[in-house]
C-alpha atoms as a PDB file:
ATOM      1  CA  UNK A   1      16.872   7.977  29.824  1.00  0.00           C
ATOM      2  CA  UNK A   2      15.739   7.793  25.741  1.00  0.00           C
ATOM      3  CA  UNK A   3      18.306   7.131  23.530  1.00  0.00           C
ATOM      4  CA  UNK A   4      17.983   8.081  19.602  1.00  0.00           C
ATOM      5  CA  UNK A   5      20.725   6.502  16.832  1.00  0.00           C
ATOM      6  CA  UNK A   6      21.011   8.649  13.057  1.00  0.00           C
ATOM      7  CA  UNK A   7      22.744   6.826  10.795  1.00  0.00           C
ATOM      8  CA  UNK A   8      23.624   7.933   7.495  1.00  0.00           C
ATOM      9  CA  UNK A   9      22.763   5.133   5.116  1.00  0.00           C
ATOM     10  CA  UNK A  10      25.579   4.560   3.004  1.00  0.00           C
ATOM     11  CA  UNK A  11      25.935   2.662  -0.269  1.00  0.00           C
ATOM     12  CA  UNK A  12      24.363  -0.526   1.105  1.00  0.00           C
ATOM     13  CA  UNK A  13      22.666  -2.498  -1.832  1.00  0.00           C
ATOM     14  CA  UNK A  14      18.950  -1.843  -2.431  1.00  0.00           C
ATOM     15  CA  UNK A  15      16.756  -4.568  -3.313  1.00  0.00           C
ATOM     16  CA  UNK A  16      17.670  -4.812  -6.946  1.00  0.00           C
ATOM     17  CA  UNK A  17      20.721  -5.122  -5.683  1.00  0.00           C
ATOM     18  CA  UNK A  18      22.249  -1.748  -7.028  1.00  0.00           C
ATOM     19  CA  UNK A  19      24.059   1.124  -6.079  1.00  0.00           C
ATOM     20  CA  UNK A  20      22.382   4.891  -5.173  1.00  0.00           C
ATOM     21  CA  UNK A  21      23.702   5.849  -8.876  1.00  0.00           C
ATOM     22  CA  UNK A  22      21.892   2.978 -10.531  1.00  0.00           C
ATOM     23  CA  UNK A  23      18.295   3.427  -8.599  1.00  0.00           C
ATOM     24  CA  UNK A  24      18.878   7.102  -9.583  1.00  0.00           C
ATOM     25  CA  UNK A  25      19.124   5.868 -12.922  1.00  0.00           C
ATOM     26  CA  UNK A  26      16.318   3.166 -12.574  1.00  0.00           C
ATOM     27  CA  UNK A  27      14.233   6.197 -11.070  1.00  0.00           C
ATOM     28  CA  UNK A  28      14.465   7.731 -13.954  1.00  0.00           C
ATOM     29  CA  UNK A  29      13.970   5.141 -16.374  1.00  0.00           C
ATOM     30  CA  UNK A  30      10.304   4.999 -14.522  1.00  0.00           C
ATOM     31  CA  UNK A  31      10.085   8.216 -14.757  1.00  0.00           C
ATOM     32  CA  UNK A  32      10.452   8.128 -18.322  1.00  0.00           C
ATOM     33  CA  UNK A  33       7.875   5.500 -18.525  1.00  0.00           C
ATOM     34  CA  UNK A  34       5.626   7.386 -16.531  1.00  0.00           C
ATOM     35  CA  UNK A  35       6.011  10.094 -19.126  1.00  0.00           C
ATOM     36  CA  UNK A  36       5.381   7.755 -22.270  1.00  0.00           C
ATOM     37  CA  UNK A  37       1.834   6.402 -20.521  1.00  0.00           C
ATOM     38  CA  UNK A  38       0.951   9.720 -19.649  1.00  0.00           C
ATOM     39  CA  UNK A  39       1.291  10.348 -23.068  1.00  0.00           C
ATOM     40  CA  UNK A  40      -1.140   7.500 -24.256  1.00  0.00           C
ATOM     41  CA  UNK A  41      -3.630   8.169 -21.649  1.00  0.00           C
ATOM     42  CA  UNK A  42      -4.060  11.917 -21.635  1.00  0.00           C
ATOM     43  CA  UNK A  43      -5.218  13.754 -24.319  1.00  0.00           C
ATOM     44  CA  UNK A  44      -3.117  16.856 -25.189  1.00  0.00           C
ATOM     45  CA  UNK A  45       0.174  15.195 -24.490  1.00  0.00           C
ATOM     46  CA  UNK A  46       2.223  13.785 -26.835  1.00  0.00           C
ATOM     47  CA  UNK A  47       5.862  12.384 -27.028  1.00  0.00           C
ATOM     48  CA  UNK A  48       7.659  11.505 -30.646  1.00  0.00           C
ATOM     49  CA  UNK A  49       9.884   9.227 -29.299  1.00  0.00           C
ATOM     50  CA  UNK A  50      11.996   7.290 -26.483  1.00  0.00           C
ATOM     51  CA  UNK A  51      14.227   9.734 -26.158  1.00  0.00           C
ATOM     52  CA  UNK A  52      11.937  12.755 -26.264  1.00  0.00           C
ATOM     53  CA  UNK A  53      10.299  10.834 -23.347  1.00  0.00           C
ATOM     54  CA  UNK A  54      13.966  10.164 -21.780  1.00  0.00           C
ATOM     55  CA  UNK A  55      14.960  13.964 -21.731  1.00  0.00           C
ATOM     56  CA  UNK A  56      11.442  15.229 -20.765  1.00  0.00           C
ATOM     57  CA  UNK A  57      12.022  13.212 -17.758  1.00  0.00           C
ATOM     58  CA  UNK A  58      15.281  14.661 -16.697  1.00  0.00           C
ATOM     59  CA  UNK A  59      14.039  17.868 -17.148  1.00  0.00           C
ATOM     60  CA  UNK A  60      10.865  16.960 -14.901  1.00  0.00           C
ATOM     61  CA  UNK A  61      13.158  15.942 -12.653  1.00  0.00           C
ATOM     62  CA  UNK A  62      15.616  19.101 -12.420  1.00  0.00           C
ATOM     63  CA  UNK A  63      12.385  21.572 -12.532  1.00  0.00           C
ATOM     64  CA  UNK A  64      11.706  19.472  -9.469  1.00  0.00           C
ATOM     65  CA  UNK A  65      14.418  19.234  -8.152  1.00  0.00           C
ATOM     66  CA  UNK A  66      14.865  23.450  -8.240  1.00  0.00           C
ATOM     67  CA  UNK A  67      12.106  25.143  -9.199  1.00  0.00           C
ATOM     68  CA  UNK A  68       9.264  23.382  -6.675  1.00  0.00           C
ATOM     69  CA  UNK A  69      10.648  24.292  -3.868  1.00  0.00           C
ATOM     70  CA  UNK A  70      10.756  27.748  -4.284  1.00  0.00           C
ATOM     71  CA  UNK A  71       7.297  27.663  -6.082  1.00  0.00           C
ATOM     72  CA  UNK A  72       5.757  26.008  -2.905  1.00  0.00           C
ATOM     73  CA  UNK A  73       6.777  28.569  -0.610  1.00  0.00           C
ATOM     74  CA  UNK A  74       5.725  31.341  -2.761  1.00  0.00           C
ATOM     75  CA  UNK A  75       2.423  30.047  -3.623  1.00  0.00           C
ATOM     76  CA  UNK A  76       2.385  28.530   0.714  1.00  0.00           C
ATOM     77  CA  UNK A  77      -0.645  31.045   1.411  1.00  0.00           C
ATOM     78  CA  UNK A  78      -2.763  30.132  -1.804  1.00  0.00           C
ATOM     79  CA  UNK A  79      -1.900  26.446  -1.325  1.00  0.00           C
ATOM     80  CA  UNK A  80      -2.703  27.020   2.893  1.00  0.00           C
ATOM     81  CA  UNK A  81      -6.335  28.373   1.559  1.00  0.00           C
ATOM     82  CA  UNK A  82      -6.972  25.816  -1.009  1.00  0.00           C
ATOM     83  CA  UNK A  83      -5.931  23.201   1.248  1.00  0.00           C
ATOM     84  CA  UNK A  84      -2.798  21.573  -1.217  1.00  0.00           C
ATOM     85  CA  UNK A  85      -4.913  21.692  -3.969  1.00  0.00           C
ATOM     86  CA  UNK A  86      -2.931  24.888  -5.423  1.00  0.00           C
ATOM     87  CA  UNK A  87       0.236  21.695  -5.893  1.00  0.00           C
ATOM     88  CA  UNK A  88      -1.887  20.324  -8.491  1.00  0.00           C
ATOM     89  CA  UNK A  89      -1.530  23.684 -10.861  1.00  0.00           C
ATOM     90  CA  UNK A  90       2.322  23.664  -9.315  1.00  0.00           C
ATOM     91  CA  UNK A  91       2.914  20.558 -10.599  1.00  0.00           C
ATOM     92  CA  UNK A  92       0.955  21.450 -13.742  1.00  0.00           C
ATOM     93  CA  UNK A  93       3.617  24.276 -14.527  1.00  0.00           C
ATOM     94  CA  UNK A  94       6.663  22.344 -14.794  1.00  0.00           C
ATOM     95  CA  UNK A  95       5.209  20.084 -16.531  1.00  0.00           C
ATOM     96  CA  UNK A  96       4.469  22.670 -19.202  1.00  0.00           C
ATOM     97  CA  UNK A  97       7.703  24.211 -18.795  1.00  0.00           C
ATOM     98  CA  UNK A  98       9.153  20.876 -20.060  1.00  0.00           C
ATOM     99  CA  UNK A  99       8.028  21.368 -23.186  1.00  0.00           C
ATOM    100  CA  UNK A 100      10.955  23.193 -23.837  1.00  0.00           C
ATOM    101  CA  UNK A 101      12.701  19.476 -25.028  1.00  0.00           C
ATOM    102  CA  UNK A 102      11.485  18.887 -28.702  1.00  0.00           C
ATOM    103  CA  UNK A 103       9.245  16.028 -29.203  1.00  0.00           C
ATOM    104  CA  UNK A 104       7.609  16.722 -26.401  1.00  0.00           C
ATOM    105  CA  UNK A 105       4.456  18.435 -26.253  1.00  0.00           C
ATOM    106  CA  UNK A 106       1.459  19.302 -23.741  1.00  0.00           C
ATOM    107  CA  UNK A 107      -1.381  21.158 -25.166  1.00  0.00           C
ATOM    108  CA  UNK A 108      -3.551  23.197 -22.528  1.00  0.00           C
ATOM    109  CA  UNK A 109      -3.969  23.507 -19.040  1.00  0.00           C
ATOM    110  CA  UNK A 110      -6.034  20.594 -17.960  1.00  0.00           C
ATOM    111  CA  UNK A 111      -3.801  18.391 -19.850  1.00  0.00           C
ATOM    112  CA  UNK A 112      -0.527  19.605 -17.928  1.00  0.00           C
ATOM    113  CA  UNK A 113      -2.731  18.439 -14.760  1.00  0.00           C
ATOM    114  CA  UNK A 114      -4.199  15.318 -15.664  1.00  0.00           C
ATOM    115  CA  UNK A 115      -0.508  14.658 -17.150  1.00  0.00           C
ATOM    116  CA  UNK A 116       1.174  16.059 -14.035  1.00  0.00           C
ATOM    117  CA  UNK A 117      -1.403  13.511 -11.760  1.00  0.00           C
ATOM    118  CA  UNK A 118      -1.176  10.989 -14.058  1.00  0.00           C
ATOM    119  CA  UNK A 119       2.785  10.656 -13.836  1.00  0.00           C
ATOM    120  CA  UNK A 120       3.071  11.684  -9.619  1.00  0.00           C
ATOM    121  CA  UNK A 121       0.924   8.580  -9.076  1.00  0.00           C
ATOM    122  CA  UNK A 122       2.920   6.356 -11.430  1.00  0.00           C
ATOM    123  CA  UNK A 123       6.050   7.680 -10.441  1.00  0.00           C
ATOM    124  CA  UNK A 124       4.785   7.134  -6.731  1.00  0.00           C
ATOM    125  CA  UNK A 125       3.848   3.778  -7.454  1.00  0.00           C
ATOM    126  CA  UNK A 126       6.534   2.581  -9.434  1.00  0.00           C
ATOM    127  CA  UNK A 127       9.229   4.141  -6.338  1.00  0.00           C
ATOM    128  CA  UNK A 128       7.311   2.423  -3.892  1.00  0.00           C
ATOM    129  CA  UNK A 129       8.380  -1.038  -6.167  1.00  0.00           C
ATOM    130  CA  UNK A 130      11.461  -0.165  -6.435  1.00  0.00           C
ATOM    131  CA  UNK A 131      12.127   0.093  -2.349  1.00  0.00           C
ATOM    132  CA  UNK A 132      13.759   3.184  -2.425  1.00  0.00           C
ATOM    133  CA  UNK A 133      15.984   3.727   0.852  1.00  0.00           C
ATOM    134  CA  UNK A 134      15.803   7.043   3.040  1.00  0.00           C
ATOM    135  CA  UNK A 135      19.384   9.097   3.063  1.00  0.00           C
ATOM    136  CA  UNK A 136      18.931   8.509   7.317  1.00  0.00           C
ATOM    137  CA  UNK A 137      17.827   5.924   9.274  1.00  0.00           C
ATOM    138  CA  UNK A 138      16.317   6.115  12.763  1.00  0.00           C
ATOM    139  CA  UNK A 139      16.471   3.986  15.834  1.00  0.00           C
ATOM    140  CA  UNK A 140      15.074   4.684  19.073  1.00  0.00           C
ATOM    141  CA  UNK A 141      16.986   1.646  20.814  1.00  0.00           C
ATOM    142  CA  UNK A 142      17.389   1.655  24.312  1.00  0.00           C
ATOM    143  CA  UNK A 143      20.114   3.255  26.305  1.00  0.00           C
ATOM    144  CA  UNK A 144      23.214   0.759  27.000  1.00  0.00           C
ATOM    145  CA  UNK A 145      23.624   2.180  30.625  1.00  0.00           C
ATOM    146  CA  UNK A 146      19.270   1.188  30.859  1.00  0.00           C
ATOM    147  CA  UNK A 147      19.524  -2.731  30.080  1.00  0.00           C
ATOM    148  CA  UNK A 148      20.408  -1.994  26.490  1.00  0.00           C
ATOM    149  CA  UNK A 149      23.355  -3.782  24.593  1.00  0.00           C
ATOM    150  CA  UNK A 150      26.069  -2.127  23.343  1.00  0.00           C
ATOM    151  CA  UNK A 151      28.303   0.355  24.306  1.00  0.00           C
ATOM    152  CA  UNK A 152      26.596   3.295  22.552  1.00  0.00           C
ATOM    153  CA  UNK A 153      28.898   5.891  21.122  1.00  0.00           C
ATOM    154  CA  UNK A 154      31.661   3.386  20.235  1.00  0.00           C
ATOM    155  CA  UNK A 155      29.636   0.867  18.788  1.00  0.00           C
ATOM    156  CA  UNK A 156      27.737   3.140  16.719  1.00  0.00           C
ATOM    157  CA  UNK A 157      29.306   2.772  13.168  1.00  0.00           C
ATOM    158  CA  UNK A 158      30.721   5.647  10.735  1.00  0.00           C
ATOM    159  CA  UNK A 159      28.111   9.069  10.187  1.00  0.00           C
ATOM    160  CA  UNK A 160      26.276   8.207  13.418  1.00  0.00           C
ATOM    161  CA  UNK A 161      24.704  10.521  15.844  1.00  0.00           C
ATOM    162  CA  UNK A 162      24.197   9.346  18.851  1.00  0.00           C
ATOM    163  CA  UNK A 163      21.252  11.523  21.118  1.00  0.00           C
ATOM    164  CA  UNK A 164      20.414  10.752  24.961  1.00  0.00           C
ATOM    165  CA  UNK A 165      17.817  12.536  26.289  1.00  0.00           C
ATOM    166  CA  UNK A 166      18.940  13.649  30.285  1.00  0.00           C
ATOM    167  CA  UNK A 167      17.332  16.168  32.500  1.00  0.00           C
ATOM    168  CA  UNK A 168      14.734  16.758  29.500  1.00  0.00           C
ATOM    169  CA  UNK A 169      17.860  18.082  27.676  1.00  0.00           C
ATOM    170  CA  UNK A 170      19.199  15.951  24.374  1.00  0.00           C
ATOM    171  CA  UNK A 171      22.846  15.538  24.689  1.00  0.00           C
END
């Protein structure tokens, strides 16, 4: 029999040391700094100041957060044909539509995609320093009543799920 353990993570400590509010808010700091470099190394993008930098990246971050989605799956088959490439001129988009926050600027197309490359790969890079922690954890530990420890179900702590596979049927 397979057994499978979810667990919710909860507000455990990250690396830093932090709470899920303050890596949000170190998230976007990098953001923000992702933003600013962009802004030095790609010509057609420019930034006044901190904060112009600091409020492009929240609203980088909402357009992401709500408009993406629903661009990806309208633009699936043209993405499907150019095999993902279509994301870069996705991700080009918001980035132009962030220009609505004053100070911040981004002058033609190929600038809103070397920009919008430019900050994904810092923003990946910089996350991946950071340690950022999945919302759900997954275990495939063996089954207590198979020479596994534990008493499954009750020793699984709070927002668990708990799956055993039986007659190729997960219970």
């Amino acid at each position: 029999m397979r057994h499978i353990r979810i667990t919710r993570y909860e507000n455990n400590l990250s690396s830093f040391g932090q709470g899920m509010m303050a890596r949000l808010f170190i998230k976007w700091l990098c953001l923000t700094g992702a933003v600013w470099f962009a802004a030095l190394a790609v010509d057609g993008i420019s930034v006044t100041g901190f904060a112009s930098a600091f409020f492009a990246a929240a609203a980088i971050g909402f357009l992401n957060m709500v408009f993406r989605p629903i661009l990806l799956i309208l633009t699936l088959p043209i993405n499907v044909l150019s095999f993902g490439l279509f994301t870069f001129v996705i991700n080009a988009f918001i980035l132009k539509m962030a220009t609505v926050i004053p100070g911040f600027t981004v002058n033609g197309f190929w600038a809103a995609v070397f920009g919008s490359l430019f900050i994904s790969i810092a923003n990946w890079v910089l996350t991946l320093m950071i340690g950022e922690k999945r919302m759900y954890s997954y275990s495939g530990m063996p089954h207590p009543g198979n020479g596994g420890v534990g008493n499954g179900a009750e020793d699984a702590p709070k927002d668990t799920i708990d799956l055993n596979k039986r007659n190729d049927k997960w219970q």
